[in-house]
Protein backbone atom coordinates (compact mmCIF):
# COMPACT_ATOMS: atom_id res chain seq x y z
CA UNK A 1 -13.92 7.13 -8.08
CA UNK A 2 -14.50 7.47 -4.56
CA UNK A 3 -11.32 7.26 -2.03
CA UNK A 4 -11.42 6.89 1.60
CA UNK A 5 -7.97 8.08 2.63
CA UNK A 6 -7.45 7.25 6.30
CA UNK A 7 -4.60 8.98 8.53
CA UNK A 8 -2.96 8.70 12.00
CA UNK A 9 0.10 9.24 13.87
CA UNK A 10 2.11 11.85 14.42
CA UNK A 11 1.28 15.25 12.38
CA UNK A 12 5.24 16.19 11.77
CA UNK A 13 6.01 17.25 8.78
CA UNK A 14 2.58 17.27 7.46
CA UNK A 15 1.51 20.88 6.12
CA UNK A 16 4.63 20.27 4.21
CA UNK A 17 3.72 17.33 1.99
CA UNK A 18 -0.29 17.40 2.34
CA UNK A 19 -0.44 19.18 -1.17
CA UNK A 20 0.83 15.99 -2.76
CA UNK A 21 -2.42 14.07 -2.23
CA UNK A 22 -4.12 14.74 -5.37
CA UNK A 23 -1.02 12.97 -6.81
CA UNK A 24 -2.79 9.93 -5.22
CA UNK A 25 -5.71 10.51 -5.72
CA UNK A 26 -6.20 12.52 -8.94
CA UNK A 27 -10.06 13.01 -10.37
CA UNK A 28 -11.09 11.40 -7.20
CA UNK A 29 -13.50 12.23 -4.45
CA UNK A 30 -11.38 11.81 -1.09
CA UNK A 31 -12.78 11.73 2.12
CA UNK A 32 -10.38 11.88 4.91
CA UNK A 33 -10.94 10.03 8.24
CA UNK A 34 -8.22 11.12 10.68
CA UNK A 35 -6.98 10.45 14.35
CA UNK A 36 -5.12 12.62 16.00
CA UNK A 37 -3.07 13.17 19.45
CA UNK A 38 -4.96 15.06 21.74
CA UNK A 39 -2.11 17.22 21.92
CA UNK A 40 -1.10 17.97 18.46
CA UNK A 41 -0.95 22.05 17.62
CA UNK A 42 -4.05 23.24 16.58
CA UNK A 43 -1.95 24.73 13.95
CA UNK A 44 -1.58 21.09 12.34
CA UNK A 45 -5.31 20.46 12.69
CA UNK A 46 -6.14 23.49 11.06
CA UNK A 47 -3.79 22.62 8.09
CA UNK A 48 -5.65 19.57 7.59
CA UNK A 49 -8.67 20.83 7.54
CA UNK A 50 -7.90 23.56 5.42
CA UNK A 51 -7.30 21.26 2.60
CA UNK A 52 -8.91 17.77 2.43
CA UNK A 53 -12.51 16.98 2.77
CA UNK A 54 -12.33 15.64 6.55
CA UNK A 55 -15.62 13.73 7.26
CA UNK A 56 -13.97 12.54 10.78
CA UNK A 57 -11.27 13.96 13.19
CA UNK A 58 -10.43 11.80 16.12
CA UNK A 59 -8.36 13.20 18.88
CA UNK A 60 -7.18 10.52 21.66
CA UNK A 61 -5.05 10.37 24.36
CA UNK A 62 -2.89 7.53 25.74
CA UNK A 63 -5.50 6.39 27.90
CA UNK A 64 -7.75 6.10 24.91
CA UNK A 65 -5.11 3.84 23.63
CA UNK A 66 -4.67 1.80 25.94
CA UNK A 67 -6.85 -1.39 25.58
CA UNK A 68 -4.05 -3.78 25.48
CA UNK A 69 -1.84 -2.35 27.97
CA UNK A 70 -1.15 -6.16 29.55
CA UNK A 71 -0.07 -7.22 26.19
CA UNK A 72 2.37 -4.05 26.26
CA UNK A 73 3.99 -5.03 29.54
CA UNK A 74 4.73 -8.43 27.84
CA UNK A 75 6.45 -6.95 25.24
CA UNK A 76 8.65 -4.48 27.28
CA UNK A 77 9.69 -7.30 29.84
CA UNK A 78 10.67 -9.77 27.03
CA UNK A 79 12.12 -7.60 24.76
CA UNK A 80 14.52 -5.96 27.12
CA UNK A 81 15.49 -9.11 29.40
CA UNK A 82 18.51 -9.52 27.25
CA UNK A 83 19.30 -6.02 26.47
CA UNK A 84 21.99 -4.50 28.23
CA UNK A 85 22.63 -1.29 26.89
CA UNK A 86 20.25 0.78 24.64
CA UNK A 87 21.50 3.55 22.17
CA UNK A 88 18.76 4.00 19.81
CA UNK A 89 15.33 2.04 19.20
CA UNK A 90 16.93 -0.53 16.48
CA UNK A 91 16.72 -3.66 18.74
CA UNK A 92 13.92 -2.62 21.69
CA UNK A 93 10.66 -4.04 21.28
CA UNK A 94 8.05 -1.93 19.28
CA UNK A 95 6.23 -1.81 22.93
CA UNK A 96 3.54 0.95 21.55
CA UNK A 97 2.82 -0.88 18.32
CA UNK A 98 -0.66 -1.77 19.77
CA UNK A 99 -1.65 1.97 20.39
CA UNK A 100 0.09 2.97 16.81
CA UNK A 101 -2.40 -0.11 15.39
CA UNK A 102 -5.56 0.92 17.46
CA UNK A 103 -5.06 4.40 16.43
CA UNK A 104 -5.23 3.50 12.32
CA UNK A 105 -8.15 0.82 12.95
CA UNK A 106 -9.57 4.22 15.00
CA UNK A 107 -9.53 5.66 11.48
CA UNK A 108 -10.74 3.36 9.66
CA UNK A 109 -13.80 2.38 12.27
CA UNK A 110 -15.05 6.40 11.78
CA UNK A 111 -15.95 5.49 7.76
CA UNK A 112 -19.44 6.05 7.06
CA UNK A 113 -19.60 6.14 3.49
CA UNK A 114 -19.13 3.46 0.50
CA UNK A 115 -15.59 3.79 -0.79
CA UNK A 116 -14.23 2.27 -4.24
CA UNK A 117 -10.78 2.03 -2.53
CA UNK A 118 -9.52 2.58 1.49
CA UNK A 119 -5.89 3.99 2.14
CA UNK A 120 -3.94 3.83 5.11
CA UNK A 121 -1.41 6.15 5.84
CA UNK A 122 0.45 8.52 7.66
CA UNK A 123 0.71 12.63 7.50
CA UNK A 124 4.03 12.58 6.72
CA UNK A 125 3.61 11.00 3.58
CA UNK A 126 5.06 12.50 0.27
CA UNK A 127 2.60 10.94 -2.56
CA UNK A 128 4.75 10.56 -5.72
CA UNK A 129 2.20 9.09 -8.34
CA UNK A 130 -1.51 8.07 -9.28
CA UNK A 131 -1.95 4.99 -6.73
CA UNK A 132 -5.34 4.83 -8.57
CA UNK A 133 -3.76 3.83 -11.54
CA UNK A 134 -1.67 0.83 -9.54
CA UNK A 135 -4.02 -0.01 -6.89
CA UNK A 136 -7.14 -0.43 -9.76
CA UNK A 137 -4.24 -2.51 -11.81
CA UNK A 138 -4.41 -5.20 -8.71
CA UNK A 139 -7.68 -4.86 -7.60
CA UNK A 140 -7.84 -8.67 -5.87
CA UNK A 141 -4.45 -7.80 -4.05
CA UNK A 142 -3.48 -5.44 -0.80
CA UNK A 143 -1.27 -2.84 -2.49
CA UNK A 144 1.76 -2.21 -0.47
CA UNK A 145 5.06 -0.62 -0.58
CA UNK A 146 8.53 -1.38 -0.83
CA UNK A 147 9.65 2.38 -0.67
CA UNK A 148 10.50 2.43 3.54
CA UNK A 149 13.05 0.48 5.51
CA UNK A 150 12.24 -2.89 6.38
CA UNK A 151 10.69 -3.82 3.61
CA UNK A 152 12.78 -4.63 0.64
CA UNK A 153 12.64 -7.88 -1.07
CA UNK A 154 15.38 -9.26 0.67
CA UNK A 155 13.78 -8.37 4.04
CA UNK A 156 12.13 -11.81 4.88
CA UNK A 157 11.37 -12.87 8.39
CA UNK A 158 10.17 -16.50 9.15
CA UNK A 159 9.98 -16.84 5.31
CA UNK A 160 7.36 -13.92 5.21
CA UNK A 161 7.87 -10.92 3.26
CA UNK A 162 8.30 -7.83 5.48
CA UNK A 163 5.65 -5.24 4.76
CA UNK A 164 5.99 -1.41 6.18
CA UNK A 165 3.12 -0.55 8.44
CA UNK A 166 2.60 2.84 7.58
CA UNK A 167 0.88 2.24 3.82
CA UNK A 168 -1.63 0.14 2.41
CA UNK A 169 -4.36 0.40 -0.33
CA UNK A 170 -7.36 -2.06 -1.18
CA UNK A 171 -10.99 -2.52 -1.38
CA UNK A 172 -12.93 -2.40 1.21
CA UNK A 173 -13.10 -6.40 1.63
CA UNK A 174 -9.49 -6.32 1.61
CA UNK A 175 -8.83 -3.63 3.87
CA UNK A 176 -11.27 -5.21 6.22
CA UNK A 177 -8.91 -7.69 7.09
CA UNK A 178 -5.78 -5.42 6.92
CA UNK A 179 -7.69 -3.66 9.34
CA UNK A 180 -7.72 -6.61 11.67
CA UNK A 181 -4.36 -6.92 12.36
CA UNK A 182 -4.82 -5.25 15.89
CA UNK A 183 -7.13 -7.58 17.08
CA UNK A 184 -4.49 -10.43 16.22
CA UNK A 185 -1.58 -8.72 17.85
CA UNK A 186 -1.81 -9.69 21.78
CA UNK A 187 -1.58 -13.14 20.54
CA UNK A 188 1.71 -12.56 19.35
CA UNK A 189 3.88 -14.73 21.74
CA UNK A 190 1.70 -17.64 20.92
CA UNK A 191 3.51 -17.82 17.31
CA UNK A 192 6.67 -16.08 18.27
CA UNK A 193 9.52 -15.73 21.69
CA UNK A 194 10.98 -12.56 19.57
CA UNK A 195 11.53 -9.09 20.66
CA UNK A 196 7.98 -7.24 18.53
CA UNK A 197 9.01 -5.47 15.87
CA UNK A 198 6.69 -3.74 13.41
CA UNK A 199 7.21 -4.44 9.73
CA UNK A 200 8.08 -8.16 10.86
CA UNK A 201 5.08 -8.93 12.11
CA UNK A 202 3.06 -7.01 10.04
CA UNK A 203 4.10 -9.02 6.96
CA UNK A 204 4.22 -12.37 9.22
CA UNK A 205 0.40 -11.64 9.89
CA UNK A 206 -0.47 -11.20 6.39
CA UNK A 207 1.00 -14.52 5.04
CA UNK A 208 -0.20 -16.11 7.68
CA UNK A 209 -3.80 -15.30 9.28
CA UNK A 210 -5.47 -13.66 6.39
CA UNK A 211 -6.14 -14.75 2.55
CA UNK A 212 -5.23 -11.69 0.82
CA UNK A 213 -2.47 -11.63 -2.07
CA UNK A 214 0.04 -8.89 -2.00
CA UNK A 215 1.10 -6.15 -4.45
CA UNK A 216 4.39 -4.76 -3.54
CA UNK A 217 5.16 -1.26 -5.65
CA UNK A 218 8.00 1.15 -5.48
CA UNK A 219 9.05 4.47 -5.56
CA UNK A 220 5.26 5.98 -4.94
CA UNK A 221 5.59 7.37 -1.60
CA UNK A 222 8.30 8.66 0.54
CA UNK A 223 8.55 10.38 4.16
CA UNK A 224 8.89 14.22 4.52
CA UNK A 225 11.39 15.32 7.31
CA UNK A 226 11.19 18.88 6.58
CA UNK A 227 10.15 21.43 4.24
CA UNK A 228 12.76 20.49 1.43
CA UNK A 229 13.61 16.99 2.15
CA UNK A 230 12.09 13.67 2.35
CA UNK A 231 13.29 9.95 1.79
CA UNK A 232 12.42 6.79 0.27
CA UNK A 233 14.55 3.51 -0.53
CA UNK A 234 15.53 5.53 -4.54
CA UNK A 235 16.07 9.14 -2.86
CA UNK A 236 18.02 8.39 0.53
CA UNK A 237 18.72 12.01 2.75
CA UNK A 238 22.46 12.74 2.20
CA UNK A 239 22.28 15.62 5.58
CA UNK A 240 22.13 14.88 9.06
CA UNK A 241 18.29 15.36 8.91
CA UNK A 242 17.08 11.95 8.90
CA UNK A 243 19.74 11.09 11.55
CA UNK A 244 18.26 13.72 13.95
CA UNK A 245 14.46 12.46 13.23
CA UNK A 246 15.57 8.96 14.22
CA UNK A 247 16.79 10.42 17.45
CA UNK A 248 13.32 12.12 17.85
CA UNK A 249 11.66 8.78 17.31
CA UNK A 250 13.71 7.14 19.78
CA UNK A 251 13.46 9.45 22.36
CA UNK A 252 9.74 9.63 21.81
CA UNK A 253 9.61 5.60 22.53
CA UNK A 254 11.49 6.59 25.80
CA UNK A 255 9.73 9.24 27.16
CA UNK A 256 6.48 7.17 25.98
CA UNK A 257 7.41 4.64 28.18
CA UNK A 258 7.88 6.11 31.12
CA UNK A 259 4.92 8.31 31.15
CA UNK A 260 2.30 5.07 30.28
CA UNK A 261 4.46 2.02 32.14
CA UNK A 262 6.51 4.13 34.93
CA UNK A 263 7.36 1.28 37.07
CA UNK A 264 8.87 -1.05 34.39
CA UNK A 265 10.64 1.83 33.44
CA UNK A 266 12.29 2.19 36.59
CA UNK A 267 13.28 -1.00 36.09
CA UNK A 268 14.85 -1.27 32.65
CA UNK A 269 16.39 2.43 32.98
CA UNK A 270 19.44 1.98 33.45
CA UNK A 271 19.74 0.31 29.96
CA UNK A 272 19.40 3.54 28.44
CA UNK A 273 22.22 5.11 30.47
């Protein structure tokens, strides 16, 4: 069976969950295709490459990224004309969720080779069991996950299920148009006058503009914090871990923000105070 196991994002957390893969994946031949930030630590590139069969290693920058950046203002002036005070990321607009899209579809556009099955996901992920086994068991559907907030079966949106965007599984026909999903996105206020949130509008864009069916599975991956814990919806963190990764994320967003739209960030700063 051969796998094409595509990664992006951030590298956190990564050399301490990258020896669950061949829990995935097992008697397969993976190929990774992988974007990176330019400035991740070479130490995290190294770990990667120490131990899967990389066939592609992106590295971009925010200017790579930045192809929609119009579409981005849109976002940040809409989603934060009502917002008066900001404490964490839970009700800002996903402003970067172009650049987080571009850089998976950056992934996926590297693959050469003819693949059985394409994954999407992140280096954070903890694999928990053979997704062979499931994803071969719905081979006509997109196999997705219930296992990460915001995407429970009672998390419907506009009578869509809610799907997270950090995991997916198909064939390659099916992944094609997962893929997709980018190219879609700037037309977002043309369907919708809410604040962009990921998982939303992920799972609104699957009901809605592409044929595939859906496969929703649980407890088969989770996200590593750290070297001892990581969470899913059946194994929540009971420290202050999570907590202070949440934090990260948010100030991330922030600091994003200001370094790629400084002048609407001079405007809307105050929120954050």
């Amino acid at each position: 069976m051969r796998v094409a196991l595509c990664l992006s994002g951030q590298m956190r957390a990564l050399k301490h969950c990258i020896d669950t893969i061949p829990v995935a994946f097992p008697n397969c031949d993976v190929d990774v295709y992988a974007t990176a930030w330019d400035y991740e630590p070479e130490e995290n590139i190294k770990t990667l490459l120490d131990n899967t069969n990389v066939l592609s290693l992106s590295r971009v920058s925010n200017s790579d990224l930045s192809k929609h950046a119009e579409f981005e203002r849109q976002v940040i002036r809409k989603g934060f004309a009502d917002i008066s005070h900001v404490s964490n990321w839970a009700p800002i607009p996903v402003w970067n969720l172009t650049r987080i899209e571009l850089m998976a579809q950056q992934s996926y556009k590297t693959i050469t080779n003819d693949y059985d099955y394409i994954f999407r996901s992140r280096y954070d992920t903890r694999y928990l069991t053979n997704l062979i086994d499931l994803v071969s068991r719905v081979e006509s559907a997109l196999l997705t996950t219930e296992d990460i907030g915001g995407s429970a079966p009672e998390d419907i949106w506009k009578g869509c299920r809610m799907i997270f965007d950090g995991f997916a599984g198909g064939t390659p026909e099916i992944m094609d148009q997962y893929y997709q999903f980018v190219d879609w996105l700037p037309q977002y206020f043309n369907d919708h006058s809410e604040v962009l949130k990921a998982e939303r509008t992920l799972g609104w864009y699957l009901w809605n503009k592409t044929n595939v069916n859906l496969a929703f599975v649980r407890n088969v991956i989770g996200i590593q914090i750290n070297e001892n814990e990581w969470y899913n919806r059946d194994n929540p963190i009971v420290t202050s871990s999570l907590k202070t990764k949440q934090k990260g994320t948010f100030d991330f967003y922030k600091e994003d923000l200001k370094n790629n739209h400084p002048d609407l960030y001079k405007e809307i700063e105050d929120k954050f105070e």
